[in-house]
PDB file of N, CA and C in Angstrom:
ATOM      1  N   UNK A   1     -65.367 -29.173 -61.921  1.00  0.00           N
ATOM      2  CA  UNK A   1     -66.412 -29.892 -62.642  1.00  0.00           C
ATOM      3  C   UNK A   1     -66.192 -29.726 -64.147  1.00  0.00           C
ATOM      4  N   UNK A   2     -66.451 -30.997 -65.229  1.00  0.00           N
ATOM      5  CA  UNK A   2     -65.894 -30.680 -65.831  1.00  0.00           C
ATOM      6  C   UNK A   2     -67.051 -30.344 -66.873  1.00  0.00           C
ATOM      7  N   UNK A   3     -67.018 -29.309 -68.405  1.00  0.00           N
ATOM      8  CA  UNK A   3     -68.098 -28.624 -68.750  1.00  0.00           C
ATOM      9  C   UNK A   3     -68.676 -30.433 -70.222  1.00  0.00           C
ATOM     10  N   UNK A   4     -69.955 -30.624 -70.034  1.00  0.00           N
ATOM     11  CA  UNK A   4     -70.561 -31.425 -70.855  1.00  0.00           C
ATOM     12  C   UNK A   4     -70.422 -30.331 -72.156  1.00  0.00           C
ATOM     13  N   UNK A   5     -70.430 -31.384 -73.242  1.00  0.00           N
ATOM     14  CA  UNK A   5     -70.298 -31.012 -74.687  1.00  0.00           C
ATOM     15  C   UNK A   5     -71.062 -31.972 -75.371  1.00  0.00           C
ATOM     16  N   UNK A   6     -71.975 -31.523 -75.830  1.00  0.00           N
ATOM     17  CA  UNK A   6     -72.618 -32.680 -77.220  1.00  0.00           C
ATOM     18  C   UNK A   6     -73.002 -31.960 -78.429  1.00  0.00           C
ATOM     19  N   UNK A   7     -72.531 -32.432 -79.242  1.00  0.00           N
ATOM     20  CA  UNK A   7     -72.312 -32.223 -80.664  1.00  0.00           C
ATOM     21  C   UNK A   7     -73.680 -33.281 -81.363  1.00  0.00           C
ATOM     22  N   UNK A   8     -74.358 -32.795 -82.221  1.00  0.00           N
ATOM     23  CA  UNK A   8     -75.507 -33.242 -82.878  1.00  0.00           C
ATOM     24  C   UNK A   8     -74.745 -33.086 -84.160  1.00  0.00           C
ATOM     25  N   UNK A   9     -74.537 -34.098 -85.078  1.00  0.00           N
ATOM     26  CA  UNK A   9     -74.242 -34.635 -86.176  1.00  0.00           C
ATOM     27  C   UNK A   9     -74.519 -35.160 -87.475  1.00  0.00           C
ATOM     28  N   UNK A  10     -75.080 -34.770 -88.455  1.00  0.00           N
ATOM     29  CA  UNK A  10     -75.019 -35.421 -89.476  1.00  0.00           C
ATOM     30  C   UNK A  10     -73.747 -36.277 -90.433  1.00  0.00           C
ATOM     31  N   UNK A  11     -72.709 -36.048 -90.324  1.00  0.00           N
ATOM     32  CA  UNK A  11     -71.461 -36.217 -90.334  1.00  0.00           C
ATOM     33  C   UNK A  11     -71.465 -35.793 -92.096  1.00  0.00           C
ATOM     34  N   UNK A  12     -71.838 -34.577 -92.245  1.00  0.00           N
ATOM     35  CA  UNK A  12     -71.996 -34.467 -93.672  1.00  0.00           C
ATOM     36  C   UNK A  12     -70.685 -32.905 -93.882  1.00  0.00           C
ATOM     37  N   UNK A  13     -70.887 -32.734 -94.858  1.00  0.00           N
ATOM     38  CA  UNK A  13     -69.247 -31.429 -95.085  1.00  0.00           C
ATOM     39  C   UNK A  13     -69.782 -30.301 -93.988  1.00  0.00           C
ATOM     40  N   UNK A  14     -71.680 -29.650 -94.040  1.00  0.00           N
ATOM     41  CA  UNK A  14     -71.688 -28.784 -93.319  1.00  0.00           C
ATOM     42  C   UNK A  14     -71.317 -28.922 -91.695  1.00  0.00           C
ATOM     43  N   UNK A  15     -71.528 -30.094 -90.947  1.00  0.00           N
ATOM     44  CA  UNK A  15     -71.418 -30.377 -89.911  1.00  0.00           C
ATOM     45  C   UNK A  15     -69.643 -30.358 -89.214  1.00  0.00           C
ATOM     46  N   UNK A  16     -69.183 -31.526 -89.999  1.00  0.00           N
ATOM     47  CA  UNK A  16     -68.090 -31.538 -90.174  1.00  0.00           C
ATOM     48  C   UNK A  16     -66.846 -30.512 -89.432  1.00  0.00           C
ATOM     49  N   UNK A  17     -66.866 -29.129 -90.297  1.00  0.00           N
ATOM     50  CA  UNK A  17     -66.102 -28.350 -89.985  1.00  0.00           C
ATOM     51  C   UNK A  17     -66.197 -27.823 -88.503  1.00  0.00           C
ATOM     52  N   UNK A  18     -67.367 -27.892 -88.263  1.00  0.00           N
ATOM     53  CA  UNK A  18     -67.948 -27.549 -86.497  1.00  0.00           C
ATOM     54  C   UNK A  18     -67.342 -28.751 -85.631  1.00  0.00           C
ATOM     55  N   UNK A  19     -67.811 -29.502 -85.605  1.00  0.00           N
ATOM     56  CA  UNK A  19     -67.251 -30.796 -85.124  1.00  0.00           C
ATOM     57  C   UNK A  19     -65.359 -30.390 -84.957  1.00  0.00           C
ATOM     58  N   UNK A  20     -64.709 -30.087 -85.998  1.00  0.00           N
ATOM     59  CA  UNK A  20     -63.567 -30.030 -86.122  1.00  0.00           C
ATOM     60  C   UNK A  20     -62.896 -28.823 -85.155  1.00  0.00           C
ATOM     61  N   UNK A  21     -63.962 -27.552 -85.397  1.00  0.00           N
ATOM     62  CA  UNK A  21     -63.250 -27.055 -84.280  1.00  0.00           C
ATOM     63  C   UNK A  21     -63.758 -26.700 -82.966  1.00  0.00           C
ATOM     64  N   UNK A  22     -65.029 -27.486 -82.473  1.00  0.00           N
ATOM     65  CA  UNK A  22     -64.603 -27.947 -81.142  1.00  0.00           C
ATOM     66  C   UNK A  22     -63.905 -28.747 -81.243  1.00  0.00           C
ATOM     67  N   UNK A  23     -63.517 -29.653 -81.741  1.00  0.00           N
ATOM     68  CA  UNK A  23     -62.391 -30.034 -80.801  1.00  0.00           C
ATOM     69  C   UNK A  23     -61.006 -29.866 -81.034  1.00  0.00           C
ATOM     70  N   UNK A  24     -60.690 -28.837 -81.528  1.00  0.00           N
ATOM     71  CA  UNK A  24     -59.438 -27.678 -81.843  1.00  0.00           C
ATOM     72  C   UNK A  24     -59.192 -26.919 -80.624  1.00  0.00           C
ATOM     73  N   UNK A  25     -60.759 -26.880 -79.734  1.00  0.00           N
ATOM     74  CA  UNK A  25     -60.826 -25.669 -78.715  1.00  0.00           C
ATOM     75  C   UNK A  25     -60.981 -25.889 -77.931  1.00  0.00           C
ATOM     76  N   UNK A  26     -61.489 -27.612 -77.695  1.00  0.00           N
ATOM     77  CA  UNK A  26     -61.813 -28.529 -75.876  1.00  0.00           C
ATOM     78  C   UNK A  26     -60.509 -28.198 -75.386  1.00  0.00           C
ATOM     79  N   UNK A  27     -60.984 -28.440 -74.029  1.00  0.00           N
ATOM     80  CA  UNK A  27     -59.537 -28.288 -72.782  1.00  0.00           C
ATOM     81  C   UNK A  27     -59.737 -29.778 -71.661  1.00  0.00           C
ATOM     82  N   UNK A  28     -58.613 -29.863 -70.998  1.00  0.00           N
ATOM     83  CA  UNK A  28     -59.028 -31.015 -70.053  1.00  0.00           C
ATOM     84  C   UNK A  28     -59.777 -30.885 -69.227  1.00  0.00           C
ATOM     85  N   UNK A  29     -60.540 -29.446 -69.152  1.00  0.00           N
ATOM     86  CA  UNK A  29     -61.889 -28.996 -68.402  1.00  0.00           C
ATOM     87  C   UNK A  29     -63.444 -29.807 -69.446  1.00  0.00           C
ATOM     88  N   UNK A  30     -63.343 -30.196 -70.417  1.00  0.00           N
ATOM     89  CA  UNK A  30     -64.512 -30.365 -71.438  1.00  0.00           C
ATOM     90  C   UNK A  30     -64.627 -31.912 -71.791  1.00  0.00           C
ATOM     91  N   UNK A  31     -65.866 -32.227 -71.396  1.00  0.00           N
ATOM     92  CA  UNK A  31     -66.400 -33.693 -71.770  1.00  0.00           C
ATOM     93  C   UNK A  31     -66.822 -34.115 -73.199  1.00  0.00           C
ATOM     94  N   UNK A  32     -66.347 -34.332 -74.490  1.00  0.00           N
ATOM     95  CA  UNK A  32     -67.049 -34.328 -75.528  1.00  0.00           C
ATOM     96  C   UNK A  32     -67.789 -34.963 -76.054  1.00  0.00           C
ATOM     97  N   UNK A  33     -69.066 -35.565 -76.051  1.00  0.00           N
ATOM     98  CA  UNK A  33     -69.703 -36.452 -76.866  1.00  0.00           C
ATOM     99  C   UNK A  33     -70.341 -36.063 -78.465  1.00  0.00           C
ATOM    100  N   UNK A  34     -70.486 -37.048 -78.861  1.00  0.00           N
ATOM    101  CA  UNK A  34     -70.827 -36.715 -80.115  1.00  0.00           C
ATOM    102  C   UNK A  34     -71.683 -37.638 -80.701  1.00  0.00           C
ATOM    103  N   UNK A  35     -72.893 -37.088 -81.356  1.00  0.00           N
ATOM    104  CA  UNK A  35     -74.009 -37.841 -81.689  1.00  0.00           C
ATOM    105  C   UNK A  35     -74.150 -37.840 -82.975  1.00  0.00           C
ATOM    106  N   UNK A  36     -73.847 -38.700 -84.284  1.00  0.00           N
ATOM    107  CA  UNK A  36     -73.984 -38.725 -85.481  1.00  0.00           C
ATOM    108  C   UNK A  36     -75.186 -39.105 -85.633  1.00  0.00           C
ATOM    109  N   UNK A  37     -76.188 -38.616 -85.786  1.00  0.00           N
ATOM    110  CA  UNK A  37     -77.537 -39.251 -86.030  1.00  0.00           C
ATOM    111  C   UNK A  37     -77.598 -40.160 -87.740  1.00  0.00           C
ATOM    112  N   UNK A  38     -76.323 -40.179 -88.713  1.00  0.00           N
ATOM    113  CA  UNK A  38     -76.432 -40.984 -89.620  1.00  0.00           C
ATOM    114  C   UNK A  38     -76.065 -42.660 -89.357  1.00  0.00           C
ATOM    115  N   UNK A  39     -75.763 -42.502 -87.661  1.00  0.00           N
ATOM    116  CA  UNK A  39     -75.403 -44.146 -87.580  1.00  0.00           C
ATOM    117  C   UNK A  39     -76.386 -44.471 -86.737  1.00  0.00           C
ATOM    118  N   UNK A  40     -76.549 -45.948 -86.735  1.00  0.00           N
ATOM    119  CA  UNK A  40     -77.770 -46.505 -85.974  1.00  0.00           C
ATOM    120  C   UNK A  40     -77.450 -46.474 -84.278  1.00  0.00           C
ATOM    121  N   UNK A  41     -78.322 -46.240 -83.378  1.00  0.00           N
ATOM    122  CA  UNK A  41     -78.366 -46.109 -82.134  1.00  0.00           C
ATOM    123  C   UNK A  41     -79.137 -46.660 -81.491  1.00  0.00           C
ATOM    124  N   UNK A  42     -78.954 -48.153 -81.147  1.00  0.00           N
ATOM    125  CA  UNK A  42     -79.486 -48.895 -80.417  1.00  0.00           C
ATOM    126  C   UNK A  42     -80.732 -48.660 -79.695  1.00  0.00           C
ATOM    127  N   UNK A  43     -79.704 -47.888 -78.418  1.00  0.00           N
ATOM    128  CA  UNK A  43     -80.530 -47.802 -76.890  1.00  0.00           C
ATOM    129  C   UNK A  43     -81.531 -45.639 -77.519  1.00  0.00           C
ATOM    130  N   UNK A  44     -81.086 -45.691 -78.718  1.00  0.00           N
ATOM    131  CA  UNK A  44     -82.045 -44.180 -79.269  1.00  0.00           C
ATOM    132  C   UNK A  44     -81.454 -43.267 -78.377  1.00  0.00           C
ATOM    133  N   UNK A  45     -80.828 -43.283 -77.510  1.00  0.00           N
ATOM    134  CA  UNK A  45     -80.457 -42.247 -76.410  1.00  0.00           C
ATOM    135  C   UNK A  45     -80.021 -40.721 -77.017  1.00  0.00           C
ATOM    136  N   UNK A  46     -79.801 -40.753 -78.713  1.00  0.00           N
ATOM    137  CA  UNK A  46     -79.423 -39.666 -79.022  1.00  0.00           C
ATOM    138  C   UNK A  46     -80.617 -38.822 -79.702  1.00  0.00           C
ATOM    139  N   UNK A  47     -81.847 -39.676 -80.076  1.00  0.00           N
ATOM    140  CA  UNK A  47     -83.061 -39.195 -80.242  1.00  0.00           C
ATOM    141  C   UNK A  47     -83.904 -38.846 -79.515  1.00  0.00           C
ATOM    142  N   UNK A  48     -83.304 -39.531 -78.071  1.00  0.00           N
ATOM    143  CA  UNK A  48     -84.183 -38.985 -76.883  1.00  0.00           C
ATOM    144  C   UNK A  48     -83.695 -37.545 -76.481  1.00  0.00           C
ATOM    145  N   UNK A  49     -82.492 -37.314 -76.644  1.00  0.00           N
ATOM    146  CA  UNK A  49     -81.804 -35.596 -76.254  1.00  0.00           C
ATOM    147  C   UNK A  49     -82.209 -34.923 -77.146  1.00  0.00           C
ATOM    148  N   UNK A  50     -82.113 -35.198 -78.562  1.00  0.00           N
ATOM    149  CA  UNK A  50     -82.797 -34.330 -79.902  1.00  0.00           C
ATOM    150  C   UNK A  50     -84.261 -33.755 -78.937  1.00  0.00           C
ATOM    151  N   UNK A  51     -85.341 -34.512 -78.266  1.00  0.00           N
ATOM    152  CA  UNK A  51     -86.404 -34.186 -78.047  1.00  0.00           C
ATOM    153  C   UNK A  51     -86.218 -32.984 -77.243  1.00  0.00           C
ATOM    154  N   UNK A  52     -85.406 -33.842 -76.150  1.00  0.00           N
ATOM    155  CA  UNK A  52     -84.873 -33.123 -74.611  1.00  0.00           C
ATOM    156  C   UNK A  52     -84.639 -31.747 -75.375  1.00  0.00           C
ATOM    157  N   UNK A  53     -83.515 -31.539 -75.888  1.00  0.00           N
ATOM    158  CA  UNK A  53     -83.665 -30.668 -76.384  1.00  0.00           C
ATOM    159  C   UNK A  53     -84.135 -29.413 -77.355  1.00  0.00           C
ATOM    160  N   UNK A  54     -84.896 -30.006 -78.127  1.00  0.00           N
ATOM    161  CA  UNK A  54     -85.782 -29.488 -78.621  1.00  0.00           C
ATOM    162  C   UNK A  54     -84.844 -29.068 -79.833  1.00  0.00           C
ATOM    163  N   UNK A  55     -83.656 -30.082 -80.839  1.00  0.00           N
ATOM    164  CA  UNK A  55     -83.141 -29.354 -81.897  1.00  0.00           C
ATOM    165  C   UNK A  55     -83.808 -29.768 -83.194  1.00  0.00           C
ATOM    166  N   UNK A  56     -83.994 -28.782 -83.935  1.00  0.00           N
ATOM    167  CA  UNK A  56     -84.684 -29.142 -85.017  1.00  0.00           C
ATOM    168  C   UNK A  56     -83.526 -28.846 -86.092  1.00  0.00           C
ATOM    169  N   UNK A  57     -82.495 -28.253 -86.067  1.00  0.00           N
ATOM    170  CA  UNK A  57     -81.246 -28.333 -86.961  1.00  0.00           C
ATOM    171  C   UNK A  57     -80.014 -28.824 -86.533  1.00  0.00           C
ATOM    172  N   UNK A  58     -78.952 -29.659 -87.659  1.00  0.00           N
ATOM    173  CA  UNK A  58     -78.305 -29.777 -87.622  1.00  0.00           C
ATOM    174  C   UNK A  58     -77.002 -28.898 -88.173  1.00  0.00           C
ATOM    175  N   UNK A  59     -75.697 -28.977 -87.473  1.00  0.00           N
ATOM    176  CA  UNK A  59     -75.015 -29.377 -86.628  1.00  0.00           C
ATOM    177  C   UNK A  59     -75.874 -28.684 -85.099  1.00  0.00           C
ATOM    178  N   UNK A  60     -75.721 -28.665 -84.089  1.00  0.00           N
ATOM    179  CA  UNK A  60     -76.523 -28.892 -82.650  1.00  0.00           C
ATOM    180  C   UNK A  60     -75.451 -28.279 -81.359  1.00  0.00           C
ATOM    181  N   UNK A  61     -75.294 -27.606 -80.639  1.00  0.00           N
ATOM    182  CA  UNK A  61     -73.941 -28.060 -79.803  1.00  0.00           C
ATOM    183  C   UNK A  61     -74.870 -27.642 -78.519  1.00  0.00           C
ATOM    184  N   UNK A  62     -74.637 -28.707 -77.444  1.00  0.00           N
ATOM    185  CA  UNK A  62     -75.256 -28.429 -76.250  1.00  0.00           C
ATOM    186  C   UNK A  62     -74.191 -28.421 -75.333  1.00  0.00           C
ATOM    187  N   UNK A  63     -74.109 -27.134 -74.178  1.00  0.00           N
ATOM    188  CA  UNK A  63     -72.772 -27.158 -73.116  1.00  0.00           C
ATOM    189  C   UNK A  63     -73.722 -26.790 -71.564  1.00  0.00           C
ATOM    190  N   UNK A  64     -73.463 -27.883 -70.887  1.00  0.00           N
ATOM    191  CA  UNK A  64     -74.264 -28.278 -69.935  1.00  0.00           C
ATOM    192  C   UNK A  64     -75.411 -28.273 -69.858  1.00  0.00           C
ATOM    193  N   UNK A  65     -75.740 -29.038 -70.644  1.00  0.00           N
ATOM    194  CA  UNK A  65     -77.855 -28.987 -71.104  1.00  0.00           C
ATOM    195  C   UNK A  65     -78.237 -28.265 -71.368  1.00  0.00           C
ATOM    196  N   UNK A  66     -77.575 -27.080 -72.258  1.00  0.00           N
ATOM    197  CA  UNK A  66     -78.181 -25.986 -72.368  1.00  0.00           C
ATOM    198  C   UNK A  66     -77.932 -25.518 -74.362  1.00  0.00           C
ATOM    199  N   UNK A  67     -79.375 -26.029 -74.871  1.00  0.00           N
ATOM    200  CA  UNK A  67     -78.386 -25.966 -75.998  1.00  0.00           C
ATOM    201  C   UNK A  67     -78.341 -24.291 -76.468  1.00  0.00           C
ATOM    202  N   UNK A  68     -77.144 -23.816 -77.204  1.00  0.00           N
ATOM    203  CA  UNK A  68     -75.941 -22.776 -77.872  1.00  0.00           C
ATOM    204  C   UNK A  68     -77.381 -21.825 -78.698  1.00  0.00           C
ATOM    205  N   UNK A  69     -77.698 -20.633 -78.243  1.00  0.00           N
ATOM    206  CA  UNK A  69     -78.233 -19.589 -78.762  1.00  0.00           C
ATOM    207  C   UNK A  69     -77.992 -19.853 -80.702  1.00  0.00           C
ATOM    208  N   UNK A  70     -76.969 -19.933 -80.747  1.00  0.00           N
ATOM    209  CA  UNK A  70     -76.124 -20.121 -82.502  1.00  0.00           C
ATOM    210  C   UNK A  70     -77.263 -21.291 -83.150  1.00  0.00           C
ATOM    211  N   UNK A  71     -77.277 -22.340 -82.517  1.00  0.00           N
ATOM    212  CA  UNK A  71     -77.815 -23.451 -82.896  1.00  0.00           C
ATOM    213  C   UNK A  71     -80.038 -23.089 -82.697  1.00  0.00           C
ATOM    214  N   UNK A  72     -80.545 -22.729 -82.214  1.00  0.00           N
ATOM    215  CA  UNK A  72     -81.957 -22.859 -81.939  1.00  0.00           C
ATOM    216  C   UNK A  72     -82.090 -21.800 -83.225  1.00  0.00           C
ATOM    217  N   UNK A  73     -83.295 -22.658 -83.455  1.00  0.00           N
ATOM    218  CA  UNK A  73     -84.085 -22.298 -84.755  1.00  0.00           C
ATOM    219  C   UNK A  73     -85.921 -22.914 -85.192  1.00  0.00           C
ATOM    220  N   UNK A  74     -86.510 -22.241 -85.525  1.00  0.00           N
ATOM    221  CA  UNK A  74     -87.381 -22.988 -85.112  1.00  0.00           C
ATOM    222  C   UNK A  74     -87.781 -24.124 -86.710  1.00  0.00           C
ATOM    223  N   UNK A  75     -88.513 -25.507 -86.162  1.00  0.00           N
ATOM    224  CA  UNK A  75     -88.935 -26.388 -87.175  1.00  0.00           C
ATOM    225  C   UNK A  75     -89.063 -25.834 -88.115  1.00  0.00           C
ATOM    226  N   UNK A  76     -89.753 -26.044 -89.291  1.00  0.00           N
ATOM    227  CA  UNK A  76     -90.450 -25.694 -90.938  1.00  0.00           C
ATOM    228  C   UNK A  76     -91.292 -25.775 -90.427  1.00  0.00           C
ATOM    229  N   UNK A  77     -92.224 -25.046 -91.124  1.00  0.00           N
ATOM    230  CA  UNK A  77     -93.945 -25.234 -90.646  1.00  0.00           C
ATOM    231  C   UNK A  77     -94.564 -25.618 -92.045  1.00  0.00           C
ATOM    232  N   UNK A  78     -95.736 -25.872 -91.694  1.00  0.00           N
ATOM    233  CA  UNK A  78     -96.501 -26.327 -93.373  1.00  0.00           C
ATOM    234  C   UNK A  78     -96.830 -24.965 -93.748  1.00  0.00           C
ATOM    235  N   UNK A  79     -97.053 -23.518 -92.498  1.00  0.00           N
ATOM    236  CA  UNK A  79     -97.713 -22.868 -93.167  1.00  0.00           C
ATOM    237  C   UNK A  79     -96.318 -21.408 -93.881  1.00  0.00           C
ATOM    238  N   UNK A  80     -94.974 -21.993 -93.580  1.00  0.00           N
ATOM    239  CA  UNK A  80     -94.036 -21.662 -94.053  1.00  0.00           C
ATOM    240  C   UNK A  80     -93.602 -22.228 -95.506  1.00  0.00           C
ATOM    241  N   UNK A  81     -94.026 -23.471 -95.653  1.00  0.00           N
ATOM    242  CA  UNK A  81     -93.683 -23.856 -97.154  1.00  0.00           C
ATOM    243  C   UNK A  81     -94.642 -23.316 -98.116  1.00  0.00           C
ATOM    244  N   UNK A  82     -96.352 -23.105 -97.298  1.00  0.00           N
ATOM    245  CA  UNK A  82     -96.818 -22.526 -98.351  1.00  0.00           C
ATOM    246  C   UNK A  82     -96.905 -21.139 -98.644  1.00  0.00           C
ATOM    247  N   UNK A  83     -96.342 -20.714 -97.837  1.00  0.00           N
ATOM    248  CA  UNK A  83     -96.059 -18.417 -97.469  1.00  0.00           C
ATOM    249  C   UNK A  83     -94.757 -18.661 -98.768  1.00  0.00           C
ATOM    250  N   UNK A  84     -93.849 -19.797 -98.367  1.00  0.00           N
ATOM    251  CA  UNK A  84     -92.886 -20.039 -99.932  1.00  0.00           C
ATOM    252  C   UNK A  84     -93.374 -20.392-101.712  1.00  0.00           C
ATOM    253  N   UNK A  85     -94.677 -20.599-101.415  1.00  0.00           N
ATOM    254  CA  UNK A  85     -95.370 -21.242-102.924  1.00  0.00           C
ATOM    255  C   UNK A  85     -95.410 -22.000-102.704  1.00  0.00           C
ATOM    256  N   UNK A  86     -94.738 -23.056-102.199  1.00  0.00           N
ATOM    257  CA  UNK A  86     -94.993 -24.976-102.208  1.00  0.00           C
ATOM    258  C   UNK A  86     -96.281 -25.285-101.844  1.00  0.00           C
ATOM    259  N   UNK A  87     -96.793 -25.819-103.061  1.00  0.00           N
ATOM    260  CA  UNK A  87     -97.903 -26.267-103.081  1.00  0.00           C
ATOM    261  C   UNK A  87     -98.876 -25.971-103.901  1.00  0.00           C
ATOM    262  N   UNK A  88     -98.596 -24.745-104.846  1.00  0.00           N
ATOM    263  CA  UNK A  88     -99.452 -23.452-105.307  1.00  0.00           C
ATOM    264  C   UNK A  88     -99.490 -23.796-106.556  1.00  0.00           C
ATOM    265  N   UNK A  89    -100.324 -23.779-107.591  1.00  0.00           N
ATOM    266  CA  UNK A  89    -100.377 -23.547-109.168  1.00  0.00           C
ATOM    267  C   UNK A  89     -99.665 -22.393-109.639  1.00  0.00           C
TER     268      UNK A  89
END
């Protein structure tokens, strides 16, 4: 069976280098897809996995629906920007 790979994308320099080495490191065991969320997506199918999965940062890497410990992080919160000052006199 062969192992699913999806890559969540901005296609920007930080992303980039990740992108580059998976696939330095796929084998003919590894399925790769790749989701640039800077290009338009019709059928949304790559905003529907963002949910599925629950990524709130980019670059993303999910290996068999399971997205990568490395990658989970949690959203910004409002009450995190203001524990930062944003917002404050």
């Amino acid at each position: 069976m062969k192992r699913q790979i999806e890559i969540f994308t901005a296609g920007c320099p930080v992303c980039e280098p990740v992108v580059q080495q998976i696939k330095n490191l796929i084998c003919e065991n590894c399925k790769l897809t790749i989701y640039n969320l800077t290009e338009q997506h019709e059928d949304k199918a790559c905003m529907d996995k963002i949910k599925q999965y629950n990524i709130h940062r980019l670059p993303s890497v999910v290996v068999n629906g399971e997205l990568l410990a490395c990658c989970k992080n949690n959203r910004i919160s409002k009450d995190d920007l203001i524990a930062a000052g944003i917002g404050q006199g």
